[in-house]
Protein backbone atom coordinates (compact mmCIF):
# COMPACT_ATOMS: atom_id res chain seq x y z
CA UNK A 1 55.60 -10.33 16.76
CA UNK A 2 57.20 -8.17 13.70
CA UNK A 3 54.32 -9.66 11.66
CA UNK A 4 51.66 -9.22 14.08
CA UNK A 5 52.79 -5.41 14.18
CA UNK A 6 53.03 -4.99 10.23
CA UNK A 7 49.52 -6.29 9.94
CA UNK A 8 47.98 -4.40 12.13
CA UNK A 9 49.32 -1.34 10.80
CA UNK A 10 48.55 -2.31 7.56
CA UNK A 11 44.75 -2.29 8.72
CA UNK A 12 44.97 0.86 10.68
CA UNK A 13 46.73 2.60 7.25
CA UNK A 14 43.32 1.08 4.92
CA UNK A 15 40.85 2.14 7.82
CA UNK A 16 42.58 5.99 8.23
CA UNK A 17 42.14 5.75 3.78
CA UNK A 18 38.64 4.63 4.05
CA UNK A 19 37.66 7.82 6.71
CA UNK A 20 40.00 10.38 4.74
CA UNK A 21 38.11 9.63 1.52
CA UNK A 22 34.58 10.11 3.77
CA UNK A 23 36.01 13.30 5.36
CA UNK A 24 36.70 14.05 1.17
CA UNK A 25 33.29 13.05 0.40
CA UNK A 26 31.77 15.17 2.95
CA UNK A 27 33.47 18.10 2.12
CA UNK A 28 32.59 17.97 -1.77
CA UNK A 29 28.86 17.03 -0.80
CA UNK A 30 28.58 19.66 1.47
CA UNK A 31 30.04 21.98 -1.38
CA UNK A 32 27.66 20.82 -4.10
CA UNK A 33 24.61 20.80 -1.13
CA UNK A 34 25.13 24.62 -0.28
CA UNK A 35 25.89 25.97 -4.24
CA UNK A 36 22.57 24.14 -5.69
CA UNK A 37 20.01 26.81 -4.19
CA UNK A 38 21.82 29.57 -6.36
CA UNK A 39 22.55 27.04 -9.12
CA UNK A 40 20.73 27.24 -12.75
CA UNK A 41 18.89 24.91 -14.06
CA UNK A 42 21.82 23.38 -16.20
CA UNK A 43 24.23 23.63 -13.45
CA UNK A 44 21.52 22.17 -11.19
CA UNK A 45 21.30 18.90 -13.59
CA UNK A 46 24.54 18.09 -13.92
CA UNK A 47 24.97 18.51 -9.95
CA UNK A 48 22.06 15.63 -9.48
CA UNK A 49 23.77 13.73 -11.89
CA UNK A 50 26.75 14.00 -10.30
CA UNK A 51 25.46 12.91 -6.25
CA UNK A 52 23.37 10.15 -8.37
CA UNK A 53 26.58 8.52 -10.16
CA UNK A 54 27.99 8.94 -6.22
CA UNK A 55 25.04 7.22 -4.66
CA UNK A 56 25.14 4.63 -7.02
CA UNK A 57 28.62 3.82 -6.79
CA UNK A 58 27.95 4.11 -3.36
CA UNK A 59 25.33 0.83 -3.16
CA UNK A 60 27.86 -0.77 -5.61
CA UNK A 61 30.56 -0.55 -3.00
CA UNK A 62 27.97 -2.19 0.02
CA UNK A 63 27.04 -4.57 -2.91
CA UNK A 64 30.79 -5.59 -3.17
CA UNK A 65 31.09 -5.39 0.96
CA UNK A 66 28.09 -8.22 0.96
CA UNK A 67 30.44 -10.28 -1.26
CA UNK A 68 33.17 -9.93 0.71
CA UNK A 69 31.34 -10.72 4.21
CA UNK A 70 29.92 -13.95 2.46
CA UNK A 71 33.06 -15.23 1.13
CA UNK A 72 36.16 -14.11 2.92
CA UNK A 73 38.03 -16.61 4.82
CA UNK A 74 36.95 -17.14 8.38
CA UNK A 75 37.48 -19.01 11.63
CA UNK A 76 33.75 -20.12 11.77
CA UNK A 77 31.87 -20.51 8.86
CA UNK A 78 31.69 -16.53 8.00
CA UNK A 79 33.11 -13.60 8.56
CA UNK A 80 29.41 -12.38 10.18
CA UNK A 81 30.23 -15.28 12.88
CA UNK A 82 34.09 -14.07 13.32
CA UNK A 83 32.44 -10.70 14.09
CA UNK A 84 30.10 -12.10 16.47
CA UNK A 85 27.10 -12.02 14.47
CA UNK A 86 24.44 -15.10 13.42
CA UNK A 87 24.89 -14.24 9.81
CA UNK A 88 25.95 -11.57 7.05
CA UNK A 89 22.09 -10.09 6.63
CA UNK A 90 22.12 -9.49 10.93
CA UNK A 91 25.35 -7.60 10.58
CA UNK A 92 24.19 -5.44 7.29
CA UNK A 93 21.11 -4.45 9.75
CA UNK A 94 23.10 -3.71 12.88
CA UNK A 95 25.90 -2.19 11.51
CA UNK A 96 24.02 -0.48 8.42
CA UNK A 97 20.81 0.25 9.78
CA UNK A 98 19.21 -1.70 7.67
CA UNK A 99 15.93 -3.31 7.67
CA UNK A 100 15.84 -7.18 7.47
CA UNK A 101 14.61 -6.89 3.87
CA UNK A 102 16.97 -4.61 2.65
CA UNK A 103 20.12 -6.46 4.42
CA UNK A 104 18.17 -10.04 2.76
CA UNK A 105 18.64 -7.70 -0.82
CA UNK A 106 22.17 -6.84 -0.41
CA UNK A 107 23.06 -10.19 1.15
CA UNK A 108 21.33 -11.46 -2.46
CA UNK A 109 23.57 -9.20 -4.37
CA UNK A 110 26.50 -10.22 -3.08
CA UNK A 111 26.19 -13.56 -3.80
CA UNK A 112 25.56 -12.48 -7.27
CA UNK A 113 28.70 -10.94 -7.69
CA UNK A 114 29.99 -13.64 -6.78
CA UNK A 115 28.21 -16.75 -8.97
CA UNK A 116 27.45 -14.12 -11.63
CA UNK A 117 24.46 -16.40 -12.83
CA UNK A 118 22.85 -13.28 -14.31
CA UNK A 119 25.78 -11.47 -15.87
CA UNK A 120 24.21 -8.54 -17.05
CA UNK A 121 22.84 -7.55 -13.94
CA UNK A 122 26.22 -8.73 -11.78
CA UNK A 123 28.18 -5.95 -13.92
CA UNK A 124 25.30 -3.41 -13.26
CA UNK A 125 25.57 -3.48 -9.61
CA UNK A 126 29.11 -3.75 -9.87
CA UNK A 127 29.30 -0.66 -12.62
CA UNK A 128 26.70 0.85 -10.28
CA UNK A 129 24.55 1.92 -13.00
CA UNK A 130 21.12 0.06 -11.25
CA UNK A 131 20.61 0.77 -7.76
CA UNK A 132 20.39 -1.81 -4.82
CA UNK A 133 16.79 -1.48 -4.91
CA UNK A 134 16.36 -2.08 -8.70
CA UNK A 135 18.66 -5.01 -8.67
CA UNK A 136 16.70 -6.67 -5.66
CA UNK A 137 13.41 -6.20 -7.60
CA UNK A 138 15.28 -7.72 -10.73
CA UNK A 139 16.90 -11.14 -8.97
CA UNK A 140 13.76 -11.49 -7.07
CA UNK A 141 12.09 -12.06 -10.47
CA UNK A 142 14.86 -13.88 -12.24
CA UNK A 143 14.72 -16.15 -9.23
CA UNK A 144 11.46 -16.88 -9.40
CA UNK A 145 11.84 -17.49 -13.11
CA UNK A 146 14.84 -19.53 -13.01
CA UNK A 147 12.50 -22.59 -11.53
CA UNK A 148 10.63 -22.87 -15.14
CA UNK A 149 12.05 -21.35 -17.86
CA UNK A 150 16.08 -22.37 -19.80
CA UNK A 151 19.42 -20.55 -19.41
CA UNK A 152 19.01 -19.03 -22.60
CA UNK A 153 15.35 -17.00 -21.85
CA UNK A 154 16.90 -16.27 -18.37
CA UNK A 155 20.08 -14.58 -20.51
CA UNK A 156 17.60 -12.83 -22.76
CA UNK A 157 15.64 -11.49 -19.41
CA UNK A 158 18.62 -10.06 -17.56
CA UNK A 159 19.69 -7.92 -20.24
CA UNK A 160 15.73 -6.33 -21.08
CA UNK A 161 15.42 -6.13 -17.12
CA UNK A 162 18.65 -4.47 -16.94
CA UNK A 163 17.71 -2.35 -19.91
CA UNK A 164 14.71 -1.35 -18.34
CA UNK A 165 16.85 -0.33 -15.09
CA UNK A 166 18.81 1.67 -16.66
CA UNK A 167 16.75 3.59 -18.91
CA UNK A 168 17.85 5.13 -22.13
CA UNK A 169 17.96 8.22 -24.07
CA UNK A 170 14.28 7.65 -25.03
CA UNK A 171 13.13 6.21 -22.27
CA UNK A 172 13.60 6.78 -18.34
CA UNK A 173 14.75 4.44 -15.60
CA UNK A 174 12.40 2.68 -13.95
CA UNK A 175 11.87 3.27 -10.21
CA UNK A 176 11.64 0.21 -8.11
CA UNK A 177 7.67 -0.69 -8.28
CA UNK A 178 7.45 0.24 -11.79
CA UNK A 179 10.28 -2.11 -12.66
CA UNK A 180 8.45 -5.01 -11.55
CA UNK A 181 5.15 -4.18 -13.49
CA UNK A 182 7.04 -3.61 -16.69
CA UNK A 183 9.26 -7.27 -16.21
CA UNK A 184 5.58 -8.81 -15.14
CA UNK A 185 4.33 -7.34 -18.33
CA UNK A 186 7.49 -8.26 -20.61
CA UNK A 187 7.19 -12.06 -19.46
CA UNK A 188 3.70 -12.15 -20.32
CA UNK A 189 4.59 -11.00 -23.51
CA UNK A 190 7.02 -14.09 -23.70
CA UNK A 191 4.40 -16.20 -22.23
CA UNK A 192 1.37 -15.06 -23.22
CA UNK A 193 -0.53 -18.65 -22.50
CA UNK A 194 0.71 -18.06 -18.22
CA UNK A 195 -1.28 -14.36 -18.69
CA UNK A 196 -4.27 -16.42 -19.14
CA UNK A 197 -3.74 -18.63 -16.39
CA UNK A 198 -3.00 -16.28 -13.68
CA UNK A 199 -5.38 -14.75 -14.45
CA UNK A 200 -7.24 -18.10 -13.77
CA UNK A 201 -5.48 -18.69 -10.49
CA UNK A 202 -6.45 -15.82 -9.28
CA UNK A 203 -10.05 -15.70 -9.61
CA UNK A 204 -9.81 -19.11 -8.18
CA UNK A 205 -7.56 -17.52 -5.44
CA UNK A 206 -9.48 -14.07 -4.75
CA UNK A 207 -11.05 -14.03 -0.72
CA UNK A 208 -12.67 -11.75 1.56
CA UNK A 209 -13.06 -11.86 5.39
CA UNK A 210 -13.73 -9.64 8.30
CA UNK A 211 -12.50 -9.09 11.52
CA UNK A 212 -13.22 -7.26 14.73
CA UNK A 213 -10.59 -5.41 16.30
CA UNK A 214 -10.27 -4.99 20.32
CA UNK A 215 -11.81 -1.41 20.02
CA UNK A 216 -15.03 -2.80 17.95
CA UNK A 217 -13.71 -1.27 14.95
CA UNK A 218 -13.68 -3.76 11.83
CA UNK A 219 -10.45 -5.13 9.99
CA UNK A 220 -11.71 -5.96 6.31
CA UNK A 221 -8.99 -7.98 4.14
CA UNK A 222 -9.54 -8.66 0.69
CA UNK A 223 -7.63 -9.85 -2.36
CA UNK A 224 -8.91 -9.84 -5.55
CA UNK A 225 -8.21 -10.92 -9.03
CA UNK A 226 -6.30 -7.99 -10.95
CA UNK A 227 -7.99 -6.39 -13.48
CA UNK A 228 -10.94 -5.81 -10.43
CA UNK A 229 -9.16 -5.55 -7.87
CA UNK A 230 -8.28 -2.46 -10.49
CA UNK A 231 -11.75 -1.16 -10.76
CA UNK A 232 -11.82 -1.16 -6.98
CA UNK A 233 -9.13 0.92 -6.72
CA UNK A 234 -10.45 3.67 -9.46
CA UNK A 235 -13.46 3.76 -7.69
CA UNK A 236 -11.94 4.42 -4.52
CA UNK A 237 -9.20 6.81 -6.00
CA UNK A 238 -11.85 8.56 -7.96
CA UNK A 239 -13.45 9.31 -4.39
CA UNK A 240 -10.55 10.07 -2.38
CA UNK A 241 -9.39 12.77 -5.19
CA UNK A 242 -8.87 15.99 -4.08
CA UNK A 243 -11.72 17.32 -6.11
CA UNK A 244 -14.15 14.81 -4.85
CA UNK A 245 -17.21 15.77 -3.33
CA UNK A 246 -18.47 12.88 -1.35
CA UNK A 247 -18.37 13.33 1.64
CA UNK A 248 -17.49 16.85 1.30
CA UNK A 249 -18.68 19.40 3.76
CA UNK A 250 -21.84 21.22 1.91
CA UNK A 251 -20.24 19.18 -1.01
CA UNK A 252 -17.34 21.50 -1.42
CA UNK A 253 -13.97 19.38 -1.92
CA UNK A 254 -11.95 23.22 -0.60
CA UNK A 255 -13.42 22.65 2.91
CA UNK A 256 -12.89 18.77 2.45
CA UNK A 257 -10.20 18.27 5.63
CA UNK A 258 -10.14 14.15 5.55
CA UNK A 259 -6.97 12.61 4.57
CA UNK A 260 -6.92 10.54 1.56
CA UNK A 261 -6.87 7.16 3.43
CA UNK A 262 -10.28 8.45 5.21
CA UNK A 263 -11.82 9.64 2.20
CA UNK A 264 -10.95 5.86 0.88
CA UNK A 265 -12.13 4.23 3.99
CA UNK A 266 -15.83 6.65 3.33
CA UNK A 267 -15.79 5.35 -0.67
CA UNK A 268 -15.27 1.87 0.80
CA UNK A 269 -18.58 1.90 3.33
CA UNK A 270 -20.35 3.96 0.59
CA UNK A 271 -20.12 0.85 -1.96
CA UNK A 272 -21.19 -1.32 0.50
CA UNK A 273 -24.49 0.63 2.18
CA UNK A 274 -24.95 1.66 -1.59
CA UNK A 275 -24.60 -2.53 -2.97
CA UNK A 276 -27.33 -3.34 -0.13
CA UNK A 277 -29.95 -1.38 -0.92
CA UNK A 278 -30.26 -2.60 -4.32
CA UNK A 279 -32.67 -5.64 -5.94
CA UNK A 280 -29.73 -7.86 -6.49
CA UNK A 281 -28.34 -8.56 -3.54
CA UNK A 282 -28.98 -11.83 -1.68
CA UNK A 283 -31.27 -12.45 1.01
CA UNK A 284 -30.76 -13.41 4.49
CA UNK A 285 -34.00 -15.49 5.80
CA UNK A 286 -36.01 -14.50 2.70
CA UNK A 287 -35.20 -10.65 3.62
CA UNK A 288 -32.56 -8.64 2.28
CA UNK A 289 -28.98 -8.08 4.33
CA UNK A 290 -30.70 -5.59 6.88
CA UNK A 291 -28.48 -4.67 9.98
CA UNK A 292 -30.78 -4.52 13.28
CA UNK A 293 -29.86 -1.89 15.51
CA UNK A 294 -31.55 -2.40 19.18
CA UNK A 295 -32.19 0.98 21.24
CA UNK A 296 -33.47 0.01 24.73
CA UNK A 297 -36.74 2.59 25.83
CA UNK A 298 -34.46 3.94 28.59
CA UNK A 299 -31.51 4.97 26.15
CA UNK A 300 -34.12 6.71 23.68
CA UNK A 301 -35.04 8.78 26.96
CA UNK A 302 -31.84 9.38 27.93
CA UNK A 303 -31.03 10.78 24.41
CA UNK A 304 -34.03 12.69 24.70
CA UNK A 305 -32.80 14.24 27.72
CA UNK A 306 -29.75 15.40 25.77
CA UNK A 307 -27.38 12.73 28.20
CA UNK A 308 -25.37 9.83 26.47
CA UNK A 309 -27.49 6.94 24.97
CA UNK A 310 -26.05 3.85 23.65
CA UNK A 311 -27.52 1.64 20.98
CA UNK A 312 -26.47 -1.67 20.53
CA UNK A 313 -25.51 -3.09 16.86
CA UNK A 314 -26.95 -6.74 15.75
CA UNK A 315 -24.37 -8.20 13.66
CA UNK A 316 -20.91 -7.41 16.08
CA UNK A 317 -22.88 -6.98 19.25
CA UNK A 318 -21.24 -3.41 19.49
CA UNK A 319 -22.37 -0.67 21.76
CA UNK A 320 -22.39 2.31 19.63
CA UNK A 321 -23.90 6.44 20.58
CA UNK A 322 -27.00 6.51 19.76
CA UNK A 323 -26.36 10.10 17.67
CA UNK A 324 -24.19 7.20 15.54
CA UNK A 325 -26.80 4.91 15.13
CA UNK A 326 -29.07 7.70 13.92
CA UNK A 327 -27.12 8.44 11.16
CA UNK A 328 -26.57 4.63 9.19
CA UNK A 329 -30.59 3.93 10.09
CA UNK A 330 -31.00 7.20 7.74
CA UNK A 331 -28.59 4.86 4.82
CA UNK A 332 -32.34 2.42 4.75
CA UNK A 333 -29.74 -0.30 5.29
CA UNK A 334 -30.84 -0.24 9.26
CA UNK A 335 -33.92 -1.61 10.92
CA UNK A 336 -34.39 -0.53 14.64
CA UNK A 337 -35.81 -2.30 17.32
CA UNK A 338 -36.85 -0.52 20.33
CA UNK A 339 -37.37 -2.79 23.71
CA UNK A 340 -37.80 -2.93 27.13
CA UNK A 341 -35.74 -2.35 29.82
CA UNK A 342 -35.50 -5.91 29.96
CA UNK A 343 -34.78 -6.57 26.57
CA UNK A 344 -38.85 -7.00 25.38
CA UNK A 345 -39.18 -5.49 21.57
CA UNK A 346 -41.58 -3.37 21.91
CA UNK A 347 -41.97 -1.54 18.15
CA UNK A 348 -39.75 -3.25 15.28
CA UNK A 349 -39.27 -0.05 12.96
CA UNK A 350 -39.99 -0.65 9.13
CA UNK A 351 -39.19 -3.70 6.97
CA UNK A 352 -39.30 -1.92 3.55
CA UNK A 353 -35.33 -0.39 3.77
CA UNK A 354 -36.35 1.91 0.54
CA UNK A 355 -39.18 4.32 -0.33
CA UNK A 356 -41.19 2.62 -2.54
CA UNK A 357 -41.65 4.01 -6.19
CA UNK A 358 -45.27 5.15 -5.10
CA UNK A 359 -43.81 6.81 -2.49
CA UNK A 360 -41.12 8.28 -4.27
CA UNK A 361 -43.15 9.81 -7.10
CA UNK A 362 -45.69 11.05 -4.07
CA UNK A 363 -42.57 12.91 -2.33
CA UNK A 364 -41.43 14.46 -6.14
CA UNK A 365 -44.34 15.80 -6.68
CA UNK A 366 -44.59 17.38 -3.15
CA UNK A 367 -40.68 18.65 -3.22
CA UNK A 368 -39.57 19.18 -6.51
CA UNK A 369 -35.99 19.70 -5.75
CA UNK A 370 -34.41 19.08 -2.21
CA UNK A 371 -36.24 19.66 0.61
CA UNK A 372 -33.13 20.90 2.60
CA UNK A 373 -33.55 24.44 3.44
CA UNK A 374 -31.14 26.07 1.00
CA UNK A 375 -30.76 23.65 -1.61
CA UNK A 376 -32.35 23.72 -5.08
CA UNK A 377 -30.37 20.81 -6.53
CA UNK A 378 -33.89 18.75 -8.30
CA UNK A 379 -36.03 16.20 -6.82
CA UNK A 380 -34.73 13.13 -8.97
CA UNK A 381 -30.80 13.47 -7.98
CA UNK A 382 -31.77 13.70 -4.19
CA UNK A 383 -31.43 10.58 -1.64
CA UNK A 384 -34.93 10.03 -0.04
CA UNK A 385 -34.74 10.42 4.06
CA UNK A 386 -36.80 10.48 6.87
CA UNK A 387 -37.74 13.45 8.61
């Protein structure tokens, strides 16, 4: 019973040290929180040092915590299980608040601290001069290096990861995502031969497909070799930019109120309508790609009217306003089929989706800049419509 007692007291005097130093921790945070508005600059540096050396310490200590949970004696087979939980990443996300990859990354951590297979880094996180975050990113890669390459290239790419981690007086840390382009890049440096095939791999490897969604709306999935899959993404950055004017009302970016995901999503369709009306691509039944929208003669009345008309789109089957399909037949991408109330065609619109170069002269000659009331910008930079 005298033992029983002692222990427990024991682990009510470490528990009342662990919340006096919080309570001591929250005071000098608080402090350091309410001075840095009226701080200087200097004073204002060495105060983010300061809460970044705690932070860091901070992960080291949960780092050290994940060790502990993994390997401290227990009546099952961890002390997760003695605490009623399936395993040591379940309790880092109930008790921390963690998601499941995060708890997965500390979990991984403390096992490092623990084997130290990758010394360098095991004293960083314990030092706590990487973050959590930079050491997951780092393992994660050693890991996946450890299946091919010897002990003594995995020595040599600890300490440049860690190096990169940490940053230097020349050069700053690397955040998280950057830290795993710059280890990606430093291994193909090493291995300049596996460059060359992933790059391989992944042209054998790239895929597209499509997918309704419940609403009608279309799910498009893609992945695509790197070095395009980077000219995608400049061409759609270049048009979501806040200075870009496609898509802009009256082309003027300043009354431009899309988000930058929508602008992205209006880049996106504007490669596509702007791929199928060229030569090049391939033909479906002898004809190019050409998306049949069907109006039924009741609808166009109805529209007429000024009362909701529905048109119905070929390739998904979609109903869609009729004000909508009006707009993508203008793209020359569309042909429309008007029918019967009984589903009859009565007038298939036109087969040739572009102006022909006849036709286009013709119209340049009549309106030698934009026929848009308003607009002087000339003939030849203008999209040709239909009135």
């Amino acid at each position: 019973m005298f033992v029983n007692v002692s222990v427990s007291a024991a682990e009510g005097c470490k528990s009342a040290e662990v919340r006096r130093l919080q309570s001591d921790a929250d005071r000098v945070l608080t402090g350091v929180f309410a001075e840095f508005t009226s701080a200087s600059p200097r004073e204002r540096q060495r105060m983010l040092e300061a809460v970044s050396d705690y932070s860091l310490q901070h992960q080291a200590h949960l780092a050290e915590f994940a060790r502990v949970l993994e390997t401290a004696p227990s009546e099952l087979s961890t002390a997760a299980k003695d605490l009623h939980y399936p395993s040591t990443g379940v309790l880092l996300q109930h008790e921390l608040g963690y998601g499941k990859s995060a708890a997965d990354v500390l979990t991984r951590l403390g096992k490092l601290l623990e084997s130290r297979e990758y010394p360098v880094l095991a004293a960083a996180v314990e030092s706590g001069t990487v973050s959590n975050q930079q050491a997951g990113v780092i393992v994660r890669k050693l890991d996946s290096w450890r299946k091919k390459q010897d002990a003594e290239f995995l020595l040599l790419a600890d300490k440049s990861a860690v190096e990169f981690a940490e940053g230097s007086e020349d050069a700053r840390a690397w955040k998280p995502e950057s830290l795993e382009k710059a280890m990606r890049a430093w291994y193909y440096e090493q291995h300049p031969e596996e460059a060359e095939l992933t790059t391989a791999e992944q042209w054998e490897q790239r895929k597209c497909f499509g997918r309704m969604l419940q609403d009608g709306r279309v799910k498009i999935d893609a992945v695509i070799p790197a070095d395009e899959g980077a000219a995608v993404l400049q061409f759609l950055d270049a048009n979501a930019s806040p200075k870009a004017r496609f898509g802009a009302p009256n082309g003027d970016p300043d009354q431009d109120q899309r988000t930058r995901t929508q602008k992205m999503a209006d880049a996106f369709m504007l490669a596509f309508t702007t791929a199928a009306k060229t030569k090049e691509t391939s033909t479906q039944g002898g004809a190019a790609p050409t998306l049949l929208v069907t109006v039924p003669i009741r609808e166009i009345h109805n529209y007429a009217a000024g009362t909701p008309a529905v048109a119905r789109v070929s390739r998904t089957q979609e109903l869609v306003p009729v004000a909508e399909a009006a707009k993508i037949i203008c793209d020359g991408a569309v042909q429309v089929a008007i029918t019967d109330n009984l589903g009859n065609v009565m007038n298939l619109g036109r087969t040739q989706r572009l102006f022909t170069p006849t036709q286009r002269r013709a119209l340049n000659a009549t309106y030698p800049e934009c026929a848009t009331t308003g607009c002087d910008i000339p003939a030849v930079w203008c999209e040709v419509d239909l009135p």
